[in-house]
PDB file of N, CA and C in Angstrom:
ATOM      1  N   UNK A   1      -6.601 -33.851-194.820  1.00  0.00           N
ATOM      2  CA  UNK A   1      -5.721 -33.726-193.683  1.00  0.00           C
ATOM      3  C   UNK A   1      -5.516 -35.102-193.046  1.00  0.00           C
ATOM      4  N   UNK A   2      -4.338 -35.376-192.975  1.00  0.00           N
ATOM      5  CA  UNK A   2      -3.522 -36.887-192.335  1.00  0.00           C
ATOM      6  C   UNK A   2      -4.155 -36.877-190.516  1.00  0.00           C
ATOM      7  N   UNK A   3      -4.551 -38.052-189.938  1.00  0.00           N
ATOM      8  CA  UNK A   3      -5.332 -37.768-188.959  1.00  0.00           C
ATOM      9  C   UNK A   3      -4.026 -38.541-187.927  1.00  0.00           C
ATOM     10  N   UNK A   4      -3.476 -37.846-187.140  1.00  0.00           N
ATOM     11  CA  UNK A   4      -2.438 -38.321-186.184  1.00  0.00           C
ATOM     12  C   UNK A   4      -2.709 -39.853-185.807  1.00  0.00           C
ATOM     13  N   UNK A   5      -2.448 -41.013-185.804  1.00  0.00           N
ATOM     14  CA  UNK A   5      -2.307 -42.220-184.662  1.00  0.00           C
ATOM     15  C   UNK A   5      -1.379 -41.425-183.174  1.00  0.00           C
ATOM     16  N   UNK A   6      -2.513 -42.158-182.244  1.00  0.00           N
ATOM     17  CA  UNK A   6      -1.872 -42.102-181.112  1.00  0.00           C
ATOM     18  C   UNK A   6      -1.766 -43.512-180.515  1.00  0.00           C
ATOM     19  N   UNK A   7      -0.530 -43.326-179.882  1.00  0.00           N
ATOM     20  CA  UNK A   7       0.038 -44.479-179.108  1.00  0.00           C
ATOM     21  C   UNK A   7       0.291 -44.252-178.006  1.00  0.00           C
ATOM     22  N   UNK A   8      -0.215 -45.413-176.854  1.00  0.00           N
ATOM     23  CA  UNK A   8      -0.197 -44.595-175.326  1.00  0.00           C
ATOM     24  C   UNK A   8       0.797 -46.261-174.756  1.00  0.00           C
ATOM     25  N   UNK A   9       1.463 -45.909-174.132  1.00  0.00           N
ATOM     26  CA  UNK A   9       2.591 -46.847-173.510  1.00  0.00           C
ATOM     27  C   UNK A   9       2.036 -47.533-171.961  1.00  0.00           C
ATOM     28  N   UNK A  10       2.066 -48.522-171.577  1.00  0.00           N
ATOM     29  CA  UNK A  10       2.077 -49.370-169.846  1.00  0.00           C
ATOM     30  C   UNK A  10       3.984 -49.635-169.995  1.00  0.00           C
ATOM     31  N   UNK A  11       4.748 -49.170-168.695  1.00  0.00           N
ATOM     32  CA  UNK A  11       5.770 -49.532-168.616  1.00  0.00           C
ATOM     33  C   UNK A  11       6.353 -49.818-167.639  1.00  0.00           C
ATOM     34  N   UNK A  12       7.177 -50.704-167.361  1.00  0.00           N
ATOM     35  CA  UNK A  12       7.598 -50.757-165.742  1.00  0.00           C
ATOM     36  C   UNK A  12       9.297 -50.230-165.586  1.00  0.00           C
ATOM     37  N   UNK A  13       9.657 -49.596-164.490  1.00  0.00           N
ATOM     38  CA  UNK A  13      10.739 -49.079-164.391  1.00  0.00           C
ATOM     39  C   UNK A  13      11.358 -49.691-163.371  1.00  0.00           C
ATOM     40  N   UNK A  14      12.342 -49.717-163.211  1.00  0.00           N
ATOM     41  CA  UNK A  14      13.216 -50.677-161.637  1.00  0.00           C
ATOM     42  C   UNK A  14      14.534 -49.597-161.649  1.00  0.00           C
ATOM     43  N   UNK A  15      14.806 -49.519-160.084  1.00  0.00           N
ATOM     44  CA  UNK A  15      15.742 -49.273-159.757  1.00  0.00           C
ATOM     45  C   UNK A  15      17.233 -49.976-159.885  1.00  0.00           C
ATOM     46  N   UNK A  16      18.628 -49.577-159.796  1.00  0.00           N
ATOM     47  CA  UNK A  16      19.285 -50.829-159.490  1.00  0.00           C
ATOM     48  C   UNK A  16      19.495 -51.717-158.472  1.00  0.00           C
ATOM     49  N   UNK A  17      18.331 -51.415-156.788  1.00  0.00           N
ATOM     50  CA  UNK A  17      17.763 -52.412-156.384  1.00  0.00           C
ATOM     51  C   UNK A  17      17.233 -53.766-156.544  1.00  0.00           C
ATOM     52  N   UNK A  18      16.063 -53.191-157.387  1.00  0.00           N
ATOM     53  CA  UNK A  18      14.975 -53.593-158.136  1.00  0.00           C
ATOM     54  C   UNK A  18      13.803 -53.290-157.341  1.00  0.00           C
ATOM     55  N   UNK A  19      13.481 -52.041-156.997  1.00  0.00           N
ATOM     56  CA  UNK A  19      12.207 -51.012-156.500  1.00  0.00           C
ATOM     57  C   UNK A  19      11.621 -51.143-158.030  1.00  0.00           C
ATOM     58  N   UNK A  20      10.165 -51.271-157.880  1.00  0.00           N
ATOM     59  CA  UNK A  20       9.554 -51.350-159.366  1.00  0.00           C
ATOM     60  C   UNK A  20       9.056 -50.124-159.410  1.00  0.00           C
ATOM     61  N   UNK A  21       8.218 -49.883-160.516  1.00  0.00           N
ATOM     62  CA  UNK A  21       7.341 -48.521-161.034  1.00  0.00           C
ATOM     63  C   UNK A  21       6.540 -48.853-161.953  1.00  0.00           C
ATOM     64  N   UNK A  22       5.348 -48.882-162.253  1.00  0.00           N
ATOM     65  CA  UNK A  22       4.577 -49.698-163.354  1.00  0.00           C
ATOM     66  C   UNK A  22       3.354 -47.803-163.452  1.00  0.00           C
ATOM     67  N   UNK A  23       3.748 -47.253-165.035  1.00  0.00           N
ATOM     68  CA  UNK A  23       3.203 -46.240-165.092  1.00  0.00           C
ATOM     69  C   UNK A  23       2.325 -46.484-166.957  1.00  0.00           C
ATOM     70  N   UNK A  24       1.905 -45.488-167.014  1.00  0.00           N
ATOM     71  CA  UNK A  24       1.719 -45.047-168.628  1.00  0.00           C
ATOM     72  C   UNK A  24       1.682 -43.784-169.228  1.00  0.00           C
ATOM     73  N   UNK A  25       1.714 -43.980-170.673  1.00  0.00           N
ATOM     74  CA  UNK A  25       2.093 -42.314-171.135  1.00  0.00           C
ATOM     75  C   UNK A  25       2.017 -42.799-172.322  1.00  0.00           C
ATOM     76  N   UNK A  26       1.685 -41.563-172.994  1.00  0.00           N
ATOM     77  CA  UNK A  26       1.772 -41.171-174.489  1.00  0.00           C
ATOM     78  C   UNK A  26       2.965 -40.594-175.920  1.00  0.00           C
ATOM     79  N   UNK A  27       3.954 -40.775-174.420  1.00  0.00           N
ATOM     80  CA  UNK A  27       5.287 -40.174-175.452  1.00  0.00           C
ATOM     81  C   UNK A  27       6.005 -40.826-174.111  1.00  0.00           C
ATOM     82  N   UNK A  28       6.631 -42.223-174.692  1.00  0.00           N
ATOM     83  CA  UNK A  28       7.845 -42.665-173.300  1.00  0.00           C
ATOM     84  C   UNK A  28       8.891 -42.468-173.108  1.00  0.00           C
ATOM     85  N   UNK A  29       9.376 -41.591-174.309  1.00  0.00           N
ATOM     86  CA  UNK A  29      10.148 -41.140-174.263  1.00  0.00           C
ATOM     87  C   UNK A  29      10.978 -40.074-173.233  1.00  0.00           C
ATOM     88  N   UNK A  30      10.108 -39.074-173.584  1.00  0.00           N
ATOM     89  CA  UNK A  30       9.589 -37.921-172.616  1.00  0.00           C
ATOM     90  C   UNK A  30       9.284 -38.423-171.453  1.00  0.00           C
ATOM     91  N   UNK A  31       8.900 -39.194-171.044  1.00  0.00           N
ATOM     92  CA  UNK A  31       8.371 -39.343-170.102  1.00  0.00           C
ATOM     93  C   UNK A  31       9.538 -40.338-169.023  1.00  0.00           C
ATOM     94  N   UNK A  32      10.140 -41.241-169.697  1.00  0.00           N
ATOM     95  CA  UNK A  32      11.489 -41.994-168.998  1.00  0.00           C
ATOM     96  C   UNK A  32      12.483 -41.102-168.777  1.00  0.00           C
ATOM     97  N   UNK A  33      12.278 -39.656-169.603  1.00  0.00           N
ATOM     98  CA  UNK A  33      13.547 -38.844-169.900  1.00  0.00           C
ATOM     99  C   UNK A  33      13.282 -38.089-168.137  1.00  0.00           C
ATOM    100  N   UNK A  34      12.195 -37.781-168.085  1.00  0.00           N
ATOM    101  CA  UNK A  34      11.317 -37.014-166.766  1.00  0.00           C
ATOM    102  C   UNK A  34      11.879 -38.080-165.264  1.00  0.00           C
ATOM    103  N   UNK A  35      11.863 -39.195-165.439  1.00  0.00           N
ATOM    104  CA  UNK A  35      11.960 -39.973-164.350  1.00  0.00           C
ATOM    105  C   UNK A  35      13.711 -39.935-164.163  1.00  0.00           C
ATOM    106  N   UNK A  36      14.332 -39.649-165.321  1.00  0.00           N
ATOM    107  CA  UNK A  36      15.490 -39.885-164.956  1.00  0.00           C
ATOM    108  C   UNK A  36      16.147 -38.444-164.469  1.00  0.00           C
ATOM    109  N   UNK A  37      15.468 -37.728-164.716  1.00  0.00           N
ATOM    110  CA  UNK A  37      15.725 -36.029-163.916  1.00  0.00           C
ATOM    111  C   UNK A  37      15.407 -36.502-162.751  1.00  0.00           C
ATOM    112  N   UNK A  38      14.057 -36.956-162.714  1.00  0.00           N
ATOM    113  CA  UNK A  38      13.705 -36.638-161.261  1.00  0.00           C
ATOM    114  C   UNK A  38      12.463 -36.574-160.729  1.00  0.00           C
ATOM    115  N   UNK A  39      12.054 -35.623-162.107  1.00  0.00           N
ATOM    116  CA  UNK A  39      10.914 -34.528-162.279  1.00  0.00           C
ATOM    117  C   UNK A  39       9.264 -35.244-162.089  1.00  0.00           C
ATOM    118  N   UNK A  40       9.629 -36.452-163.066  1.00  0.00           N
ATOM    119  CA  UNK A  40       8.388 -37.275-162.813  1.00  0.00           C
ATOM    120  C   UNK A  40       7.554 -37.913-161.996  1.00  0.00           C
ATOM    121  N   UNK A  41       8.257 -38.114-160.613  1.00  0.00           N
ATOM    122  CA  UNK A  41       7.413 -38.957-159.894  1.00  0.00           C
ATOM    123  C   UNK A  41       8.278 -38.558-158.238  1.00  0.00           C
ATOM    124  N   UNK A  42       7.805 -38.457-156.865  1.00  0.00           N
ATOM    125  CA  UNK A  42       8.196 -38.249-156.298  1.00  0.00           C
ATOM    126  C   UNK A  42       9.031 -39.571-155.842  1.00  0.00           C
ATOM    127  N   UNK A  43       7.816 -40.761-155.991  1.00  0.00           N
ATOM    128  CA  UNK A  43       8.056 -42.268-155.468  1.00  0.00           C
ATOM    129  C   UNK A  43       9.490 -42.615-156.201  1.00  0.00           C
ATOM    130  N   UNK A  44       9.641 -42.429-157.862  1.00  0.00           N
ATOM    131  CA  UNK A  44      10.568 -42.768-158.503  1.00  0.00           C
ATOM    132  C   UNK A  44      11.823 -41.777-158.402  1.00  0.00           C
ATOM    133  N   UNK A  45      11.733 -40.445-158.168  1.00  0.00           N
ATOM    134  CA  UNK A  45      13.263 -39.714-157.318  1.00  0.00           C
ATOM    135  C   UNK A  45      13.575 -40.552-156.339  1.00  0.00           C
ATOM    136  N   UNK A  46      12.871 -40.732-155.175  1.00  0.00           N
ATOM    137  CA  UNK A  46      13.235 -40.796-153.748  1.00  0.00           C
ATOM    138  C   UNK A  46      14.256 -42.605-154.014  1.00  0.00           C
ATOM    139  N   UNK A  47      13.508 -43.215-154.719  1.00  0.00           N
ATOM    140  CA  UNK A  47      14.010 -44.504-155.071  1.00  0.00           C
ATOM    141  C   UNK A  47      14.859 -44.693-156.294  1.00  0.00           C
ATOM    142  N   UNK A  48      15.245 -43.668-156.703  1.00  0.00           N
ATOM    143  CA  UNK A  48      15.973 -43.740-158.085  1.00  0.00           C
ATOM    144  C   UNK A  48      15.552 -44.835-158.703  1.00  0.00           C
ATOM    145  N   UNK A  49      14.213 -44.927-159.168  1.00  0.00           N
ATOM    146  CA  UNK A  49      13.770 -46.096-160.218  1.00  0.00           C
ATOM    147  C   UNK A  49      13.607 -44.937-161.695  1.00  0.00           C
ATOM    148  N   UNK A  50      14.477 -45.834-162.210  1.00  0.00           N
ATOM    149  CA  UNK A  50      14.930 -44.818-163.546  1.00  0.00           C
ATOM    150  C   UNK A  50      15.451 -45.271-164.820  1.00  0.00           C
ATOM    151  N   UNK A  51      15.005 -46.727-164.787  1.00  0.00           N
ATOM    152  CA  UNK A  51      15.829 -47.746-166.123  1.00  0.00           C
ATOM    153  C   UNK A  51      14.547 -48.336-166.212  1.00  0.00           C
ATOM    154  N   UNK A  52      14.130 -47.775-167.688  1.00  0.00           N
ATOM    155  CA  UNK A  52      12.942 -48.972-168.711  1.00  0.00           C
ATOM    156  C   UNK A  52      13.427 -49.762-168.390  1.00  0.00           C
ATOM    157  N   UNK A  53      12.431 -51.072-167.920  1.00  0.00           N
ATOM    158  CA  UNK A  53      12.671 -52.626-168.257  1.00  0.00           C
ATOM    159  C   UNK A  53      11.778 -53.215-169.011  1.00  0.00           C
ATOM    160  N   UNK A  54      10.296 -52.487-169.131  1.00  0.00           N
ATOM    161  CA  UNK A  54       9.689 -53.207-169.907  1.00  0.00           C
ATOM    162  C   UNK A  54       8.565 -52.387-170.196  1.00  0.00           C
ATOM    163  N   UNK A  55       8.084 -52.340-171.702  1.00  0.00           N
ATOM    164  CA  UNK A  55       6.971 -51.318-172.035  1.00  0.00           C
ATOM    165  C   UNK A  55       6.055 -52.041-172.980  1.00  0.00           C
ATOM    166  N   UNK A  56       4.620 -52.099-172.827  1.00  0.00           N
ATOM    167  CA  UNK A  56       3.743 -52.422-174.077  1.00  0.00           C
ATOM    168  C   UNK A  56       3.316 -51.117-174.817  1.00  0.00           C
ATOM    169  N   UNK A  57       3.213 -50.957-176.047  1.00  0.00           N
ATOM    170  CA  UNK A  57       2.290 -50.103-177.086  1.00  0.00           C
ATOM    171  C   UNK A  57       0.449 -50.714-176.955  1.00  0.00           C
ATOM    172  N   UNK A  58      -0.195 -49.036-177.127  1.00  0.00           N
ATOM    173  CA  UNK A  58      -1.540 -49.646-177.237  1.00  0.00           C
ATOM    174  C   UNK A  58      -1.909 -48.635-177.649  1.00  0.00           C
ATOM    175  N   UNK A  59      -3.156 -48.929-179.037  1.00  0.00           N
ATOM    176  CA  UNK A  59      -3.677 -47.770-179.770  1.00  0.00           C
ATOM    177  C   UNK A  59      -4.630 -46.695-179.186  1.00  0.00           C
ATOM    178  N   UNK A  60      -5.180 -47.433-177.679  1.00  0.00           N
ATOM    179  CA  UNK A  60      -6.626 -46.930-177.351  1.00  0.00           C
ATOM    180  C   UNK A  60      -5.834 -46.778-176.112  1.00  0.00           C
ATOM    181  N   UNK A  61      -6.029 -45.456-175.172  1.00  0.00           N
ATOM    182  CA  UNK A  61      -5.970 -45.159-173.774  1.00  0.00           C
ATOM    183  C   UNK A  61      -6.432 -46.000-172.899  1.00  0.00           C
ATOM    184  N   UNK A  62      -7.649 -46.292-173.014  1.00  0.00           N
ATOM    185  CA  UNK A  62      -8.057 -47.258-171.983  1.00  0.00           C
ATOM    186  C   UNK A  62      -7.559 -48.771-172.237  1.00  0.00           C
ATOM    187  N   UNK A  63      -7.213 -49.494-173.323  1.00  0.00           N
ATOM    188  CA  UNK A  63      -6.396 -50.567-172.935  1.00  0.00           C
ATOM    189  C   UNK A  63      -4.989 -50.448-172.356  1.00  0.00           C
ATOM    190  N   UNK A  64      -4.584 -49.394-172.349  1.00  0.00           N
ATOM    191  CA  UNK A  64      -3.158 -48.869-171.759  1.00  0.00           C
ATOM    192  C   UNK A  64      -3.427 -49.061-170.316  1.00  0.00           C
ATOM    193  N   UNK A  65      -4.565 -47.836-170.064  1.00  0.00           N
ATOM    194  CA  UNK A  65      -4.719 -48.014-168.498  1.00  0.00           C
ATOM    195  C   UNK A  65      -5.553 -49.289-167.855  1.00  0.00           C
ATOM    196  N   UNK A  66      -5.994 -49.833-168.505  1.00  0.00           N
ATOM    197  CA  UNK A  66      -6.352 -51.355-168.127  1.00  0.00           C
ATOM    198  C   UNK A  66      -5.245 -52.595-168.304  1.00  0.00           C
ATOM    199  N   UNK A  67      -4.322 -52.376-168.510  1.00  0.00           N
ATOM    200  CA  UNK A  67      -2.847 -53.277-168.501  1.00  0.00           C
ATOM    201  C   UNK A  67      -2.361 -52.594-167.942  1.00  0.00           C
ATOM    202  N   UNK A  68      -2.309 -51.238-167.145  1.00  0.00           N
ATOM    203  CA  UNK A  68      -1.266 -50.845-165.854  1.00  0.00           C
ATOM    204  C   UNK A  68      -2.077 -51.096-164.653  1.00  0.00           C
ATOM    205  N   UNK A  69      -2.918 -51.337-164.761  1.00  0.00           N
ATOM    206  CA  UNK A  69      -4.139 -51.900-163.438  1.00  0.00           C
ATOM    207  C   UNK A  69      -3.653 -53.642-163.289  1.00  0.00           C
ATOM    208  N   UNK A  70      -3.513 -54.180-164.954  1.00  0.00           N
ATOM    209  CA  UNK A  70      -3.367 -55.134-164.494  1.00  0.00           C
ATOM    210  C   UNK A  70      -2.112 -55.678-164.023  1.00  0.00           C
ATOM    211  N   UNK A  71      -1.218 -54.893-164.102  1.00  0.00           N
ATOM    212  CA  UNK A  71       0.209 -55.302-163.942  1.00  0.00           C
ATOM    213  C   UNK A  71       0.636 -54.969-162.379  1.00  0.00           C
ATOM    214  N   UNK A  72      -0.269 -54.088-162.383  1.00  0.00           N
ATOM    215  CA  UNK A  72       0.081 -53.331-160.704  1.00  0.00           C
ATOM    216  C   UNK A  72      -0.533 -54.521-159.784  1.00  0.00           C
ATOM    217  N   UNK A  73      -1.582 -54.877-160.087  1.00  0.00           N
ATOM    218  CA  UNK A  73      -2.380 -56.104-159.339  1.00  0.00           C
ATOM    219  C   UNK A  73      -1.368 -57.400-159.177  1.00  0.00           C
ATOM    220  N   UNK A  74      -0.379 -57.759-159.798  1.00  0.00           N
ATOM    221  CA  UNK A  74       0.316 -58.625-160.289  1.00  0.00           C
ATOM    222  C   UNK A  74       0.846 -58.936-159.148  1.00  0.00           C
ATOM    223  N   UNK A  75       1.329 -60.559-158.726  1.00  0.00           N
ATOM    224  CA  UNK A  75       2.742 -60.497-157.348  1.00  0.00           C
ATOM    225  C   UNK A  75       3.827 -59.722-157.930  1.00  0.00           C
ATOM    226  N   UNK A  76       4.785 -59.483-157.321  1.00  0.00           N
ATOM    227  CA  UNK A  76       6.123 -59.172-157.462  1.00  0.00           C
ATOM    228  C   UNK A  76       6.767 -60.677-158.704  1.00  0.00           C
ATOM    229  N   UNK A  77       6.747 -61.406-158.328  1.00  0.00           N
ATOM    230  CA  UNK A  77       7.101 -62.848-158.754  1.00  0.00           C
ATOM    231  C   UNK A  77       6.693 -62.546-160.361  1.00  0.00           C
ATOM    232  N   UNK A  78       5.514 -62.268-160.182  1.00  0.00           N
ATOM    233  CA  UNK A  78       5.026 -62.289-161.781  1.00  0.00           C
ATOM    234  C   UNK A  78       5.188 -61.203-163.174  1.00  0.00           C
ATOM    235  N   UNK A  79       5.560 -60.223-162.110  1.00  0.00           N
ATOM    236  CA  UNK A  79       6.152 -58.916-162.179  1.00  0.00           C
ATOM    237  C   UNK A  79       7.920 -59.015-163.056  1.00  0.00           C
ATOM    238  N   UNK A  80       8.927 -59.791-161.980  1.00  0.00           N
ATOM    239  CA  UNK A  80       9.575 -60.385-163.030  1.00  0.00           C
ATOM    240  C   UNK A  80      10.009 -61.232-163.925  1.00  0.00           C
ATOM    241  N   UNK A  81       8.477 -61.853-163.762  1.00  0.00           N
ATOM    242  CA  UNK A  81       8.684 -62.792-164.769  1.00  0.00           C
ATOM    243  C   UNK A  81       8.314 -62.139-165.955  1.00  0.00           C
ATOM    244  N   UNK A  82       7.283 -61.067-166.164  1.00  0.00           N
ATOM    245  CA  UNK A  82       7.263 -60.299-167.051  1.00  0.00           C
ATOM    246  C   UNK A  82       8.071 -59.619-167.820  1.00  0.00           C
ATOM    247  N   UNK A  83       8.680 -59.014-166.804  1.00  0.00           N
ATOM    248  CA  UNK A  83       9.736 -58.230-167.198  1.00  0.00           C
ATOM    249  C   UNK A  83      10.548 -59.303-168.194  1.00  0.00           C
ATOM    250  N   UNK A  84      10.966 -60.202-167.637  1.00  0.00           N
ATOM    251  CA  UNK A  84      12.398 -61.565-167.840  1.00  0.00           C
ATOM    252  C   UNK A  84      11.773 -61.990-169.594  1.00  0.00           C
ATOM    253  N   UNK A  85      10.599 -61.714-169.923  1.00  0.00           N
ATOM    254  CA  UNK A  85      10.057 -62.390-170.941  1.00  0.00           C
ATOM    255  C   UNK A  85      10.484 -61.347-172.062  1.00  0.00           C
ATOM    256  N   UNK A  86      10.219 -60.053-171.825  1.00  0.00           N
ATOM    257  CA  UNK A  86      10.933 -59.868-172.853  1.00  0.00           C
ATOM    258  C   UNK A  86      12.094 -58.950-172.731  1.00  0.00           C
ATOM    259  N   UNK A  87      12.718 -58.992-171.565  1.00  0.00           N
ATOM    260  CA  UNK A  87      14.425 -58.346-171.292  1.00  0.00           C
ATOM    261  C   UNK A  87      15.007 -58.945-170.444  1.00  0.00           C
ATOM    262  N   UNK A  88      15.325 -60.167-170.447  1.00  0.00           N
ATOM    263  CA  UNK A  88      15.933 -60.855-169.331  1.00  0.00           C
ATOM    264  C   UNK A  88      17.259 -60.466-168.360  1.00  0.00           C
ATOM    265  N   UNK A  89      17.781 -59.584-169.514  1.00  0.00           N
ATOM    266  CA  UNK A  89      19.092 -58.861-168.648  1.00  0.00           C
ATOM    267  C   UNK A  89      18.815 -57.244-167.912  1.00  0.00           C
ATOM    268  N   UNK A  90      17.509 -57.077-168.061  1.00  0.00           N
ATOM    269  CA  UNK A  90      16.959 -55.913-167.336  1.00  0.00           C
ATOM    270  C   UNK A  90      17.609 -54.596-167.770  1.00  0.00           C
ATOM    271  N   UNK A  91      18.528 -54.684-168.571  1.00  0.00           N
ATOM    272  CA  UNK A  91      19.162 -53.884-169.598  1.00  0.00           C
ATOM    273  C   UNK A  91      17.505 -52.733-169.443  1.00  0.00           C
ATOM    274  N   UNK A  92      18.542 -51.575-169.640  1.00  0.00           N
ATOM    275  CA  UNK A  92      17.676 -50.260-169.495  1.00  0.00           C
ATOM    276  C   UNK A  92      17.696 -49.912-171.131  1.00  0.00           C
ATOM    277  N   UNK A  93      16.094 -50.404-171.533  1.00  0.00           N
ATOM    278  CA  UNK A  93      15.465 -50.117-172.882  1.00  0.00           C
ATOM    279  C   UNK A  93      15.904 -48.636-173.189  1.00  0.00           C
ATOM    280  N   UNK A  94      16.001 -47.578-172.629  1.00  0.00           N
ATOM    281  CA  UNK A  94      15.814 -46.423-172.778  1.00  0.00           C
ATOM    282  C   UNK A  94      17.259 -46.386-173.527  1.00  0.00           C
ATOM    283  N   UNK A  95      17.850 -46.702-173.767  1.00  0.00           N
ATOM    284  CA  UNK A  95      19.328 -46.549-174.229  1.00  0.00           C
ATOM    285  C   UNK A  95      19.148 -46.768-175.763  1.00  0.00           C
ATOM    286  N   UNK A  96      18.439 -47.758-176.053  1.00  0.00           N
ATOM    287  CA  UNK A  96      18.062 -47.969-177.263  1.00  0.00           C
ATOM    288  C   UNK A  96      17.173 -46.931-178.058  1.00  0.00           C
ATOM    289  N   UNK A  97      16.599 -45.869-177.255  1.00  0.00           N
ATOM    290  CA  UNK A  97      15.544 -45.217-177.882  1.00  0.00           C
ATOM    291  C   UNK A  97      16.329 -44.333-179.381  1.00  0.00           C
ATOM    292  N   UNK A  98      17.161 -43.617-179.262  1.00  0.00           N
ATOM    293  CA  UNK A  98      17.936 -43.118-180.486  1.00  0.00           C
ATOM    294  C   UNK A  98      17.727 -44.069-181.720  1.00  0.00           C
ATOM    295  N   UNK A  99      17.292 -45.524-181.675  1.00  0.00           N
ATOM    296  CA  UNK A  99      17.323 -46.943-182.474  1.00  0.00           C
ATOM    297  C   UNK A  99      16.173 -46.533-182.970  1.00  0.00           C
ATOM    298  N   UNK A 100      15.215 -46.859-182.101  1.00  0.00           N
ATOM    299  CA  UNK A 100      13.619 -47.198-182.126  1.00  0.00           C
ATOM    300  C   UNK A 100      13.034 -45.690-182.773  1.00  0.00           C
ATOM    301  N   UNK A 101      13.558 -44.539-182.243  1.00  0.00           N
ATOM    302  CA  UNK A 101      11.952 -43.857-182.803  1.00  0.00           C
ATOM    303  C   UNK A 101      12.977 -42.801-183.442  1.00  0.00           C
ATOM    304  N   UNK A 102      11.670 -42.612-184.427  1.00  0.00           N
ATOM    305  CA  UNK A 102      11.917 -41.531-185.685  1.00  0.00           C
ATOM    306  C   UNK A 102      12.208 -40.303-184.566  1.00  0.00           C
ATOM    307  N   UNK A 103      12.910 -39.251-185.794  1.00  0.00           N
ATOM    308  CA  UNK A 103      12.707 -37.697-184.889  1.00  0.00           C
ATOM    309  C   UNK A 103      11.264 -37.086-184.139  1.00  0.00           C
ATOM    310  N   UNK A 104      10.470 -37.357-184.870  1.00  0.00           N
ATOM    311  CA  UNK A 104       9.081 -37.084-184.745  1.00  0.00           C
ATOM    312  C   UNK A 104       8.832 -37.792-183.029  1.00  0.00           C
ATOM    313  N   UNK A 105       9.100 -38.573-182.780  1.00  0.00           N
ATOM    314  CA  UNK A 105       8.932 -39.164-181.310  1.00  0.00           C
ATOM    315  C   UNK A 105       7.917 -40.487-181.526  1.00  0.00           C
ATOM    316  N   UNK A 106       8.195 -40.802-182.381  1.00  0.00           N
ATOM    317  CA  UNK A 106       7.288 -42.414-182.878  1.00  0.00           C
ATOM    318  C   UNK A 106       8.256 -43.623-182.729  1.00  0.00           C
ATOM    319  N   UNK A 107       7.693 -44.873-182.282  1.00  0.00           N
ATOM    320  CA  UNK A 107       8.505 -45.731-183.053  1.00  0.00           C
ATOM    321  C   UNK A 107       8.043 -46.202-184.092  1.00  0.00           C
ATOM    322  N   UNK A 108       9.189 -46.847-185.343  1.00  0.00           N
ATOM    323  CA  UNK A 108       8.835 -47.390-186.149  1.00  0.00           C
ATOM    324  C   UNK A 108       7.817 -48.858-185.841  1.00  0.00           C
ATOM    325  N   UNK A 109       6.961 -48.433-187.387  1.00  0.00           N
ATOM    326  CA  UNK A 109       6.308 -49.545-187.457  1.00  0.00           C
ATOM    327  C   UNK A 109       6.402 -50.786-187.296  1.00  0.00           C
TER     328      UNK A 109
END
């Protein structure tokens, strides 16, 4: 029997303000799909923060939730500089997802 990989996501979300959101999850899909209902977060309805700007992959849960600790700790300043490093046009990743992941809800390798 094939033994599942799991992949758990740190991601930050911005409004078209730029109100941030720095969360994690195991399917980001699902889970960006949730923020953009509504459904997911009270902080992220009330502020319509609802556009991926920036997400890491990590094999182990706890390095996931130890890079959303560390990102939350972060200034604002450093926050988009993060972001800027790898989406400089703040372009909402989530648009791309149809690209990135198989039916199954993976991305490719």
């Amino acid at each position: 029997m094939l033994r599942r990989e799991h992949r758990y996501y740190t991601y930050i979300l911005a409004s078209l303000s730029g109100t941030l959101y720095t969360g994690i999850t195991n399917n980001l899909c699902h889970r960006v799909a949730r923020h953009k209902e509504g459904t997911a977060s009270r902080f992220t309805a009330h502020y319509s923060v609802n556009r991926l700007v920036y997400f890491e992959c990590f094999k182990y849960v706890n390095n996931a939730i130890a890079r959303e600790k560390q990102i939350k700790g972060l200034s604002r300043a450093k926050k988009v500089n993060l972001i800027g490093s790898m989406n400089p046009s703040w372009r909402d990743l989530s648009l791309d997802f149809a690209k990135i992941y198989q039916p199954e809800g993976h991305f490719h390798q």
